[in-house]
C-alpha atoms as a PDB file:
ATOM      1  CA  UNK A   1     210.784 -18.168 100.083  1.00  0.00           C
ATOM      2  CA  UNK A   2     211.880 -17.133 104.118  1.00  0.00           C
ATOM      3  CA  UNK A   3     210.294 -13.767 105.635  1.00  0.00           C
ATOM      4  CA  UNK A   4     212.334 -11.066 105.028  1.00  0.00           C
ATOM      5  CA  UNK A   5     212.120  -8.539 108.213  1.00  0.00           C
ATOM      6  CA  UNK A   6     212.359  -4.656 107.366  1.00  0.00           C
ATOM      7  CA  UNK A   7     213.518  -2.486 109.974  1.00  0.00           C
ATOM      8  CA  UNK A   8     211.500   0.787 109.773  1.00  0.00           C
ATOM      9  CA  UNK A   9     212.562   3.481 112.074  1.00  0.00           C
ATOM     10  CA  UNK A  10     210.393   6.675 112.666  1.00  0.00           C
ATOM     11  CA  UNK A  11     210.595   9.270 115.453  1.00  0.00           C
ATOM     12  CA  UNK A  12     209.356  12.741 116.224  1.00  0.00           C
ATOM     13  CA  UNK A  13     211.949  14.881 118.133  1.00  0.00           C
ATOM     14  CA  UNK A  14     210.481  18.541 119.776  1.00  0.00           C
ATOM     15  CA  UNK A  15     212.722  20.733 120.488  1.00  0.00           C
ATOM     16  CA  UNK A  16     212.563  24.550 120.870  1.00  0.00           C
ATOM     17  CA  UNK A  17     216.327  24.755 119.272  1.00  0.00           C
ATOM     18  CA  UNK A  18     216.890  25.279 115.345  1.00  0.00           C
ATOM     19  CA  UNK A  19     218.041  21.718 114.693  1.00  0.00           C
ATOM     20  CA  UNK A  20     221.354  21.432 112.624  1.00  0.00           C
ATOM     21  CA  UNK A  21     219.737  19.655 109.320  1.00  0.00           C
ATOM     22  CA  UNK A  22     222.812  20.158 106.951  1.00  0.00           C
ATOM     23  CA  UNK A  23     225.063  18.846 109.873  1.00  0.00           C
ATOM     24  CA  UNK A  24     222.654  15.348 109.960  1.00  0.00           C
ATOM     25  CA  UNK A  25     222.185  14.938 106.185  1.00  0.00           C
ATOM     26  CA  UNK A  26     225.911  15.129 105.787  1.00  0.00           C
ATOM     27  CA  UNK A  27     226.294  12.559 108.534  1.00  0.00           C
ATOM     28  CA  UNK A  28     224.029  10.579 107.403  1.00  0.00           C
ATOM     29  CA  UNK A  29     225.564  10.478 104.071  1.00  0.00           C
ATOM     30  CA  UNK A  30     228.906  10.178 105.642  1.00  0.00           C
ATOM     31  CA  UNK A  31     228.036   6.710 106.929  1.00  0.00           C
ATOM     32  CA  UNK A  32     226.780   5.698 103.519  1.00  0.00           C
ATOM     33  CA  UNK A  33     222.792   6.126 103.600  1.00  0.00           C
ATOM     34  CA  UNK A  34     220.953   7.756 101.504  1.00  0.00           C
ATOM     35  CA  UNK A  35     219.626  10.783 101.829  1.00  0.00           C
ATOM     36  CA  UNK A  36     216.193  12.696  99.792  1.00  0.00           C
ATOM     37  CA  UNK A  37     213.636  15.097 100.780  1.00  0.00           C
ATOM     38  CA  UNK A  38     210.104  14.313  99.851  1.00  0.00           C
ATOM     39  CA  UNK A  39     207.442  16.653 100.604  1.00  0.00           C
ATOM     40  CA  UNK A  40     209.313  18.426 103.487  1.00  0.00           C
ATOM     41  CA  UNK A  41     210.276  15.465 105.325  1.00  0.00           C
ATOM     42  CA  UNK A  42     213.441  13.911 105.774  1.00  0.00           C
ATOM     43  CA  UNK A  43     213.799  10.222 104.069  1.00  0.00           C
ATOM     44  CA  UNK A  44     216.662   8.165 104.789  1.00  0.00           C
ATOM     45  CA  UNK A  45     217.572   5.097 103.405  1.00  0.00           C
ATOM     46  CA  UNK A  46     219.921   2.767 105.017  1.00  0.00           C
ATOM     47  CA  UNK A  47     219.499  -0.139 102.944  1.00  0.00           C
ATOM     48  CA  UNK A  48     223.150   0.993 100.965  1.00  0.00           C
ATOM     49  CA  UNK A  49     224.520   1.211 104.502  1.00  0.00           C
ATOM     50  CA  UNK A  50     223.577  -2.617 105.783  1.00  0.00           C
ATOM     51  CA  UNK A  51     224.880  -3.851 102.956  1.00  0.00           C
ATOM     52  CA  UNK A  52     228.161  -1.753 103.139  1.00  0.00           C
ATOM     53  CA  UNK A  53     228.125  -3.298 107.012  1.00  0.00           C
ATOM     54  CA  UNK A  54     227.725  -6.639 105.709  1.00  0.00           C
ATOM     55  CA  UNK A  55     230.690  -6.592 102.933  1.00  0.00           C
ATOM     56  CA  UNK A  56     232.781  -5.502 105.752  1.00  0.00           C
ATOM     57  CA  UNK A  57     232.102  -8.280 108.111  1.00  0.00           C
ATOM     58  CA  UNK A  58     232.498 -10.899 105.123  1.00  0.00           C
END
């Protein structure tokens, strides 16, 4: 069976300015990820959206 590589993406923003959070989840969502809260942090899952991406190049 091939290697499968899994993106991960994780970054820490600082900012002084209230960030918009309803404004990204609903973007996020918008371009078909999904989108949960566990234990005050932010998850997003983008696994829906590759494959979205991919039945549109097909």
């Amino acid at each position: 069976m091939p290697e499968k590589v899994i993106p991960i993406l994780s970054k820490t923003i600082k900012t002084n300015k209230m960030p918009d959070i309803s404004g990204f989840i609903q973007d996020m969502r918008g371009m078909g990820a999904k989108v949960s809260m566990k234990d005050r942090t932010i998850v997003i899952d983008l696994a829906r959206h590759e494959k979205q991406v991919r039945e549109t190049k097909q």
